[in-house]
PDB file of N, CA and C in Angstrom:
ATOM      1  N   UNK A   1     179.770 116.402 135.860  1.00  0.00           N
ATOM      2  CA  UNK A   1     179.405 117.462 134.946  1.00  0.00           C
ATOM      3  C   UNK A   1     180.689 118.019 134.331  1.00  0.00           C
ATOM      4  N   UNK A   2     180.978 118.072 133.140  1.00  0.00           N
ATOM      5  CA  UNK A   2     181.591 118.904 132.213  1.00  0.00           C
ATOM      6  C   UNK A   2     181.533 120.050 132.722  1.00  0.00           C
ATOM      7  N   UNK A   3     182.860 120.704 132.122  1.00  0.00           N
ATOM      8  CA  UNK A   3     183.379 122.425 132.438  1.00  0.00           C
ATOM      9  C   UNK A   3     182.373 123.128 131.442  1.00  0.00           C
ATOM     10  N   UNK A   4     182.051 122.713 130.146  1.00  0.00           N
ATOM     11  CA  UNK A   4     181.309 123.330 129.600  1.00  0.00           C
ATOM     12  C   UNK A   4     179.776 123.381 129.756  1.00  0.00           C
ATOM     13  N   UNK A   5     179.656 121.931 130.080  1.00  0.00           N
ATOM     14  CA  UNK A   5     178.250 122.370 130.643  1.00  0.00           C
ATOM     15  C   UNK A   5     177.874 122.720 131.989  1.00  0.00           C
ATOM     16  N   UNK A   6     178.852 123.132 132.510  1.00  0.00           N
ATOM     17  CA  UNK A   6     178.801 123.576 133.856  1.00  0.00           C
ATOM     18  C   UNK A   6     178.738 125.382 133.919  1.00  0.00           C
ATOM     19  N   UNK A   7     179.508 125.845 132.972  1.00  0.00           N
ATOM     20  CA  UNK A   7     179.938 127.039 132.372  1.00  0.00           C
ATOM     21  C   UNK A   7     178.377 127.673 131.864  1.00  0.00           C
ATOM     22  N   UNK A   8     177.082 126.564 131.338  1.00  0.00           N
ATOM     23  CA  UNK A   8     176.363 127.128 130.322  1.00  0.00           C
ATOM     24  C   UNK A   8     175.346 127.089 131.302  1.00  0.00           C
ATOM     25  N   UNK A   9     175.344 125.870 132.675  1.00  0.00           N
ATOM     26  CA  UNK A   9     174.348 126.100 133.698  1.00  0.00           C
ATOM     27  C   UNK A   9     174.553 127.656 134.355  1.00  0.00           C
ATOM     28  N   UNK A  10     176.200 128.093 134.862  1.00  0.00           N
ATOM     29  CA  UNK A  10     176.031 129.123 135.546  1.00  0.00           C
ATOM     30  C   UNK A  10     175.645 130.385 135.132  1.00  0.00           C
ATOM     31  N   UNK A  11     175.625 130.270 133.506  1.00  0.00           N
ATOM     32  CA  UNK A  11     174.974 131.531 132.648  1.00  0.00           C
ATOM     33  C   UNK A  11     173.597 131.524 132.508  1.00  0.00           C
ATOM     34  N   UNK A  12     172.965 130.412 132.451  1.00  0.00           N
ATOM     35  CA  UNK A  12     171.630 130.371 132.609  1.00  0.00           C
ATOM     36  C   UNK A  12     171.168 131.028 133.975  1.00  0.00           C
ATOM     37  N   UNK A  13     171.771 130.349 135.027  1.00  0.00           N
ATOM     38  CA  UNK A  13     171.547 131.020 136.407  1.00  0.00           C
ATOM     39  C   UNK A  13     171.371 132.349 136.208  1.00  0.00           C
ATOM     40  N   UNK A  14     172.488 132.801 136.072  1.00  0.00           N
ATOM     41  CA  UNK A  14     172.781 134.298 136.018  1.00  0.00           C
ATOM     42  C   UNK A  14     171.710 134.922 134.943  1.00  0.00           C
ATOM     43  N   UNK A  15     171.834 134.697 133.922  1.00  0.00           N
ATOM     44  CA  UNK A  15     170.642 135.248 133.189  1.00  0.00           C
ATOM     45  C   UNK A  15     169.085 135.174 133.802  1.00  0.00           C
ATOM     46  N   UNK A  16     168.474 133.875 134.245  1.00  0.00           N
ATOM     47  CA  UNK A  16     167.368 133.891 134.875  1.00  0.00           C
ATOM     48  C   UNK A  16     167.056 135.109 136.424  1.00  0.00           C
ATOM     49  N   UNK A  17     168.285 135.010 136.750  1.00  0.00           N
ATOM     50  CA  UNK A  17     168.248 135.835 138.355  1.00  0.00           C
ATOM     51  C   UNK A  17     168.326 137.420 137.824  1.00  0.00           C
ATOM     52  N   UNK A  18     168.983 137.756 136.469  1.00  0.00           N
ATOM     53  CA  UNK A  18     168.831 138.999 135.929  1.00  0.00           C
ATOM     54  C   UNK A  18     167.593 139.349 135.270  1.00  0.00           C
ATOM     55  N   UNK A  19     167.049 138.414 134.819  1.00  0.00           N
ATOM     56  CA  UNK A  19     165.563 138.770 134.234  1.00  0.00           C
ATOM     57  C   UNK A  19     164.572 138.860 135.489  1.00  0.00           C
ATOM     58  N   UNK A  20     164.715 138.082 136.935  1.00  0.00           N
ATOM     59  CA  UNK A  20     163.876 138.428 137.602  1.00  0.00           C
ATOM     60  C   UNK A  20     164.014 139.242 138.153  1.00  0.00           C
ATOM     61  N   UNK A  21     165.090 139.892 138.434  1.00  0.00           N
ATOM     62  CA  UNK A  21     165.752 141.144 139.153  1.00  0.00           C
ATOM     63  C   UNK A  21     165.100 142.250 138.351  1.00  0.00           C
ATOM     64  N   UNK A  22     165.232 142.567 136.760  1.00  0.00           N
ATOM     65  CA  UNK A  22     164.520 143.017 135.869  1.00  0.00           C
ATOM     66  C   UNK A  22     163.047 143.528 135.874  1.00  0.00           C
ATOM     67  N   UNK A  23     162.252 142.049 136.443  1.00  0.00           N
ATOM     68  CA  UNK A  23     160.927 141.977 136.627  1.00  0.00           C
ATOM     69  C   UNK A  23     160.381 142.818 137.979  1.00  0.00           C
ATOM     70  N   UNK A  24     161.156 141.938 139.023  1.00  0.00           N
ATOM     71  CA  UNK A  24     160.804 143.042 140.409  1.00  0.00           C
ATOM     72  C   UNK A  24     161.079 144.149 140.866  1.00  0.00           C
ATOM     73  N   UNK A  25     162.004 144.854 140.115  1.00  0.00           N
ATOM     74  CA  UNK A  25     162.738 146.247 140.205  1.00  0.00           C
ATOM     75  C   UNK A  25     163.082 146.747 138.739  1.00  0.00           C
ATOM     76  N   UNK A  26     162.472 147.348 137.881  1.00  0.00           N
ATOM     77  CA  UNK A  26     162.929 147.598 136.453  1.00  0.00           C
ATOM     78  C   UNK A  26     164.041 148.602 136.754  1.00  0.00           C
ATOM     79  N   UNK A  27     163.560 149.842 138.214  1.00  0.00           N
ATOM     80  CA  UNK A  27     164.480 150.996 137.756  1.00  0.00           C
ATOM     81  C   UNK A  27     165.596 150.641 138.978  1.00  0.00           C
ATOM     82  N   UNK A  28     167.010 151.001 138.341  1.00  0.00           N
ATOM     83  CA  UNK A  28     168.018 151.243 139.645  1.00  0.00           C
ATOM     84  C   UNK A  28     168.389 152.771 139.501  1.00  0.00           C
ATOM     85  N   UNK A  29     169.276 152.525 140.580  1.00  0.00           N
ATOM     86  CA  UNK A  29     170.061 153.981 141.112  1.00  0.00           C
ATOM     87  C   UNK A  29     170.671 154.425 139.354  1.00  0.00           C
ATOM     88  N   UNK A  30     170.808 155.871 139.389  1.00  0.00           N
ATOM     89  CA  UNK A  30     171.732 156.321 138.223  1.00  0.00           C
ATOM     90  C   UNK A  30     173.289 156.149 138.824  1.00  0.00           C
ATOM     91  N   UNK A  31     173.890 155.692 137.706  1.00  0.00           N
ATOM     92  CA  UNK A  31     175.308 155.462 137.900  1.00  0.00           C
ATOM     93  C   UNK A  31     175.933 156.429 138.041  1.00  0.00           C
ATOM     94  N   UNK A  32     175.563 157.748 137.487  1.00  0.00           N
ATOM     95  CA  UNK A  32     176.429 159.166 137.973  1.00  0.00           C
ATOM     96  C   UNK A  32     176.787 159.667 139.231  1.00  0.00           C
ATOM     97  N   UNK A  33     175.045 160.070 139.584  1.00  0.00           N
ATOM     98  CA  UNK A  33     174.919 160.576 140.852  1.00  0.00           C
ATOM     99  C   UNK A  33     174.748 159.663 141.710  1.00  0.00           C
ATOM    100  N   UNK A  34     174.723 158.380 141.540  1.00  0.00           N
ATOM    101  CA  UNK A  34     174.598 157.313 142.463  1.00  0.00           C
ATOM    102  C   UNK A  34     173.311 157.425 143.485  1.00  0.00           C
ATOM    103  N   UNK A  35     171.935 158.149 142.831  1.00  0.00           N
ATOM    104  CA  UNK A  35     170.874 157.926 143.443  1.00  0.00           C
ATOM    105  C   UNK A  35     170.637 159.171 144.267  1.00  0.00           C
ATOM    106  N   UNK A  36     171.757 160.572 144.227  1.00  0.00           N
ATOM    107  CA  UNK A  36     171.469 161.213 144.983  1.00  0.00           C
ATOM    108  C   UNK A  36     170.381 162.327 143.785  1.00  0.00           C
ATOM    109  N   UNK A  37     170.545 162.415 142.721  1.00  0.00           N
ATOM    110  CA  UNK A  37     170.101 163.446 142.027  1.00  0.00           C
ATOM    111  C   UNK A  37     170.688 164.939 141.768  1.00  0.00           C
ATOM    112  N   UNK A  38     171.791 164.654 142.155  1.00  0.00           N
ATOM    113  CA  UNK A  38     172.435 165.811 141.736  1.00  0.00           C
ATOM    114  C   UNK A  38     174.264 164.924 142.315  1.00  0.00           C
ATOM    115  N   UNK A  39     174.929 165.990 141.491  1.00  0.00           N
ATOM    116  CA  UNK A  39     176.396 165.749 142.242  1.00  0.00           C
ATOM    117  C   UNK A  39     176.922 166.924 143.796  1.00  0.00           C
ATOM    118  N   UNK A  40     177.452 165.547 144.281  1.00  0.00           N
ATOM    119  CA  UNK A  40     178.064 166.595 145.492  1.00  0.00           C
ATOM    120  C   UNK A  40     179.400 167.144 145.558  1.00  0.00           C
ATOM    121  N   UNK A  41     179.739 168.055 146.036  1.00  0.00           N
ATOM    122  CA  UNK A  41     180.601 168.945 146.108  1.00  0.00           C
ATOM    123  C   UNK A  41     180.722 169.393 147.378  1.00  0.00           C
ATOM    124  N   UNK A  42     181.963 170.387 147.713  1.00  0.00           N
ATOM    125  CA  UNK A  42     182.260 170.525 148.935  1.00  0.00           C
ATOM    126  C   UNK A  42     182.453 171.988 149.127  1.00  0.00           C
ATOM    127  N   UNK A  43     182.222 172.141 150.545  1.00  0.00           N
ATOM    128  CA  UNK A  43     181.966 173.878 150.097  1.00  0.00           C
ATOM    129  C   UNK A  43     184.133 174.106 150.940  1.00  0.00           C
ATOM    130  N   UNK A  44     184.322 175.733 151.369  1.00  0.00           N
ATOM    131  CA  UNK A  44     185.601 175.824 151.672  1.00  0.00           C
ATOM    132  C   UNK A  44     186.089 175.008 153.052  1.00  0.00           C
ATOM    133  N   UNK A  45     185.236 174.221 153.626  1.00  0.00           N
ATOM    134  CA  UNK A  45     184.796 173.761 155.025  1.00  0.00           C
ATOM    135  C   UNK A  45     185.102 172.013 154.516  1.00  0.00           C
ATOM    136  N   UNK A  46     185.273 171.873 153.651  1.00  0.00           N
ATOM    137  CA  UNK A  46     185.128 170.642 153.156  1.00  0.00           C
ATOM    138  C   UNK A  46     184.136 169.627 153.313  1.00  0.00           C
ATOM    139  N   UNK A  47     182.461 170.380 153.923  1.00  0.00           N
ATOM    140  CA  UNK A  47     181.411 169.565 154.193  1.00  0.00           C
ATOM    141  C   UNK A  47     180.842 169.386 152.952  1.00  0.00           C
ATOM    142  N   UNK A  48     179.892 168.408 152.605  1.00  0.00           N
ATOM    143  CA  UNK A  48     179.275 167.905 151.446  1.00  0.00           C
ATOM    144  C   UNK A  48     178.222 168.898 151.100  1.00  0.00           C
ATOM    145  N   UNK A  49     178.193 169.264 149.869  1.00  0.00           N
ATOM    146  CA  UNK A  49     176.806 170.367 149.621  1.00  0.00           C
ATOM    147  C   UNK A  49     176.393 169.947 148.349  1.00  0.00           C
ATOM    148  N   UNK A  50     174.982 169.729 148.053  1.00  0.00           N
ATOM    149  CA  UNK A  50     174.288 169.662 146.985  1.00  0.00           C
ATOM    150  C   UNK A  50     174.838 170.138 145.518  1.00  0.00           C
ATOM    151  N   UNK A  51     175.247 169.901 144.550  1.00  0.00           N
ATOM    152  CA  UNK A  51     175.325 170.656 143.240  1.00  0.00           C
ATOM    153  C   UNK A  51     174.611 170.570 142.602  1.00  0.00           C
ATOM    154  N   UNK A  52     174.942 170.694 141.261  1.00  0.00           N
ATOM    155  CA  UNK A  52     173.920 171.007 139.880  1.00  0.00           C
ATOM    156  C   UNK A  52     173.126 169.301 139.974  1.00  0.00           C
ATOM    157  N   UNK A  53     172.244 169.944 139.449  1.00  0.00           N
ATOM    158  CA  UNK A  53     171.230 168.829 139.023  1.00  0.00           C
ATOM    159  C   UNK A  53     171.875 167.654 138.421  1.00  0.00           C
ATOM    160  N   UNK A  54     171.793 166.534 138.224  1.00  0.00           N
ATOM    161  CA  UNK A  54     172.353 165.388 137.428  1.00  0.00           C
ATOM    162  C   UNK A  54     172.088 165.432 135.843  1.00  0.00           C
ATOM    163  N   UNK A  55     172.976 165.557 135.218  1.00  0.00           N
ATOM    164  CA  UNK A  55     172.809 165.442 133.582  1.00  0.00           C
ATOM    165  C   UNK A  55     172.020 164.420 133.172  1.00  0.00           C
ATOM    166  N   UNK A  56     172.285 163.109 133.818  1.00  0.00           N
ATOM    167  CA  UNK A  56     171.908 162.315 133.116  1.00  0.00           C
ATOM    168  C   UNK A  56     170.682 161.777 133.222  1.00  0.00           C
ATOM    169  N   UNK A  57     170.161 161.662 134.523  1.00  0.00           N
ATOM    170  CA  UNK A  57     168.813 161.334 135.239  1.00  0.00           C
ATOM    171  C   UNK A  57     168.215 162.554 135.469  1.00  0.00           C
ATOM    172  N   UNK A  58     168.396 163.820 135.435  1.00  0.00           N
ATOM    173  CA  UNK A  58     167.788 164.968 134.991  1.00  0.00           C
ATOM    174  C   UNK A  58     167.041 165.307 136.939  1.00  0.00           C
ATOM    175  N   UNK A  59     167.732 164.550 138.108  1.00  0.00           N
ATOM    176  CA  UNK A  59     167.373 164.498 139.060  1.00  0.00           C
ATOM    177  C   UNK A  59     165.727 163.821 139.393  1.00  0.00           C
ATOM    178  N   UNK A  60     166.032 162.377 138.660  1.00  0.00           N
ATOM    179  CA  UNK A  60     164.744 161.606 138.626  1.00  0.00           C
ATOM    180  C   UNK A  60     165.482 160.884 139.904  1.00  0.00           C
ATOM    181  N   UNK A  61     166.610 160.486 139.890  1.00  0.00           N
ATOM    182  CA  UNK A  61     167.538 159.681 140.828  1.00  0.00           C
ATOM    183  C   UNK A  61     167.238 158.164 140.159  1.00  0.00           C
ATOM    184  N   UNK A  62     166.287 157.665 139.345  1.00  0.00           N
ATOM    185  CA  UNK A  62     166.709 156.503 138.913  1.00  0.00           C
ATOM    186  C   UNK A  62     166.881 156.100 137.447  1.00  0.00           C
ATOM    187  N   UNK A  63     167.343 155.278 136.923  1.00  0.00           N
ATOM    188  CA  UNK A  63     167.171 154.755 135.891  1.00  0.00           C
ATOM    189  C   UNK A  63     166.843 153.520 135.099  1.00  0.00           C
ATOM    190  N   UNK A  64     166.585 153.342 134.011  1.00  0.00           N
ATOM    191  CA  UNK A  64     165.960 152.062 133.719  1.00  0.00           C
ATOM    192  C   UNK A  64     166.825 150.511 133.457  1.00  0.00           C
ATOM    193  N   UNK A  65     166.514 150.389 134.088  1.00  0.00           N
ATOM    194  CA  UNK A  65     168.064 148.853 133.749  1.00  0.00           C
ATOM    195  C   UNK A  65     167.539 148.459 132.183  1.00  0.00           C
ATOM    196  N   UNK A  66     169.241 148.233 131.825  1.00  0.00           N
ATOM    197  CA  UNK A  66     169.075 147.597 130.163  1.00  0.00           C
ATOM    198  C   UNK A  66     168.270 146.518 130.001  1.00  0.00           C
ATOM    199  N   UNK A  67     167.897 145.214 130.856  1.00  0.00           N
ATOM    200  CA  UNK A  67     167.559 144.245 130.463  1.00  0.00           C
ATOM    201  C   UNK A  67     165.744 144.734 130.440  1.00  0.00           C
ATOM    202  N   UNK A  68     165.141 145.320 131.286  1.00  0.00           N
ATOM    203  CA  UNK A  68     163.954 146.064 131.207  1.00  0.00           C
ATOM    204  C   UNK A  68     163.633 146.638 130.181  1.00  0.00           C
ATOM    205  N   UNK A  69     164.629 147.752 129.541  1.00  0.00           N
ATOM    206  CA  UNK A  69     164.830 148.625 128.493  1.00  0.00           C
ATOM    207  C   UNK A  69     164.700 147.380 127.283  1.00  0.00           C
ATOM    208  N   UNK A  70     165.533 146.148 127.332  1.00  0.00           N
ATOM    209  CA  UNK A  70     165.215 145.332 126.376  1.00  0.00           C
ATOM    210  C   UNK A  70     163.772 144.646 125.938  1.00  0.00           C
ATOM    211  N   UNK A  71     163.214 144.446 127.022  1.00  0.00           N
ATOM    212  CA  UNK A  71     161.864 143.857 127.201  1.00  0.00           C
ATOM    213  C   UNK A  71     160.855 144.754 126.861  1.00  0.00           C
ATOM    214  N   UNK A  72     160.741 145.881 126.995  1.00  0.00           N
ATOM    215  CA  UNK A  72     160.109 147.247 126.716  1.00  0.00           C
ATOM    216  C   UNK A  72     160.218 147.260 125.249  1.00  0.00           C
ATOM    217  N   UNK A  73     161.498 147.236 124.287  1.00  0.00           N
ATOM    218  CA  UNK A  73     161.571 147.613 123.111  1.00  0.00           C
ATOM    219  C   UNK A  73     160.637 146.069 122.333  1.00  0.00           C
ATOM    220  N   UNK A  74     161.336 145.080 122.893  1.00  0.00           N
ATOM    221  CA  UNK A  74     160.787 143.821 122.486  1.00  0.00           C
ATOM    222  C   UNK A  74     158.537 143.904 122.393  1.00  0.00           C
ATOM    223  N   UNK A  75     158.764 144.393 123.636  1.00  0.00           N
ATOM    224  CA  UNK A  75     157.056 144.166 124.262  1.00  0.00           C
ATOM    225  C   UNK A  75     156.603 145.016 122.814  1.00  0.00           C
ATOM    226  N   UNK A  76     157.294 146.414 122.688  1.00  0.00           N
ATOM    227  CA  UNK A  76     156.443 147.017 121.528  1.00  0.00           C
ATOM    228  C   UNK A  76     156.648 146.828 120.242  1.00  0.00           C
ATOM    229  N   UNK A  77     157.708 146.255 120.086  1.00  0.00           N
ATOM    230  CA  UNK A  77     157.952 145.360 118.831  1.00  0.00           C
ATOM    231  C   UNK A  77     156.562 144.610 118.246  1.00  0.00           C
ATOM    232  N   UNK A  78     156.529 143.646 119.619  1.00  0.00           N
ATOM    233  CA  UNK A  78     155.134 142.683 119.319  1.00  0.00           C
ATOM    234  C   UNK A  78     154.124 143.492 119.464  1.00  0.00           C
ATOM    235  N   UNK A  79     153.669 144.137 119.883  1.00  0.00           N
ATOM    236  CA  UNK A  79     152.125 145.333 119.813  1.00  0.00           C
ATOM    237  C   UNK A  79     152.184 145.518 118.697  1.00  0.00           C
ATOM    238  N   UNK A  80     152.901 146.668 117.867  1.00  0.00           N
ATOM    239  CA  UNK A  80     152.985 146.980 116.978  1.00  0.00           C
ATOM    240  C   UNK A  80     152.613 146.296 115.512  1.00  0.00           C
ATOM    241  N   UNK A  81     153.621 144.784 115.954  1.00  0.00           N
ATOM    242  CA  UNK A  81     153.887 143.705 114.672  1.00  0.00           C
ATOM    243  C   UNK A  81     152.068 143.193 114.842  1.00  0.00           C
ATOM    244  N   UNK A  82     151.544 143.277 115.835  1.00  0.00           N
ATOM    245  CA  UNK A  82     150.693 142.490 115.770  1.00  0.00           C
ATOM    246  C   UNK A  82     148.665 143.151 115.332  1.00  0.00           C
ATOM    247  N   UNK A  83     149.234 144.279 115.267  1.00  0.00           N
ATOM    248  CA  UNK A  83     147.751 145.546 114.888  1.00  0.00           C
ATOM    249  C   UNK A  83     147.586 145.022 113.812  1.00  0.00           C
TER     250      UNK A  83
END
């Protein structure tokens, strides 16, 4: 096997194992709070204490992976195109 077509098998891989990853889990952890829903902070004791809510996940704790988010815009693309 060629470097290049060896190069275009391991992207296929990778792409197929990301679309099923996609399929069986759409939402992951938020990258901010890392799934806790808020950020942590430390009080004068230096133990871990709850803070403000997460900006970005709004303390849902997850979010939608892009390749899902792609399939979603796609899926209503075709609904739409097709009324």
């Amino acid at each position: 096997m060629t470097l290049p077509s060896l190069a275009i098998a391991c992207l296929i891989v990778v792409t197929f194992s990301y679309a099923a990853l996609c399929a069986a889990s759409p939402f992951g952890n938020c990258r901010k709070c890392r799934g806790f829903g808020y950020q942590l902070k430390k009080d004068r004791r230096g133990r871990l204490r709850p803070g403000k809510t997460c900006r970005r996940c709004h303390g849902d704790r997850k979010r939608i992976r892009i390749g899902r988010h792609l399939f979603n815009v796609a899926a209503r693309l075709h609904r739409d195109g097709t009324r």
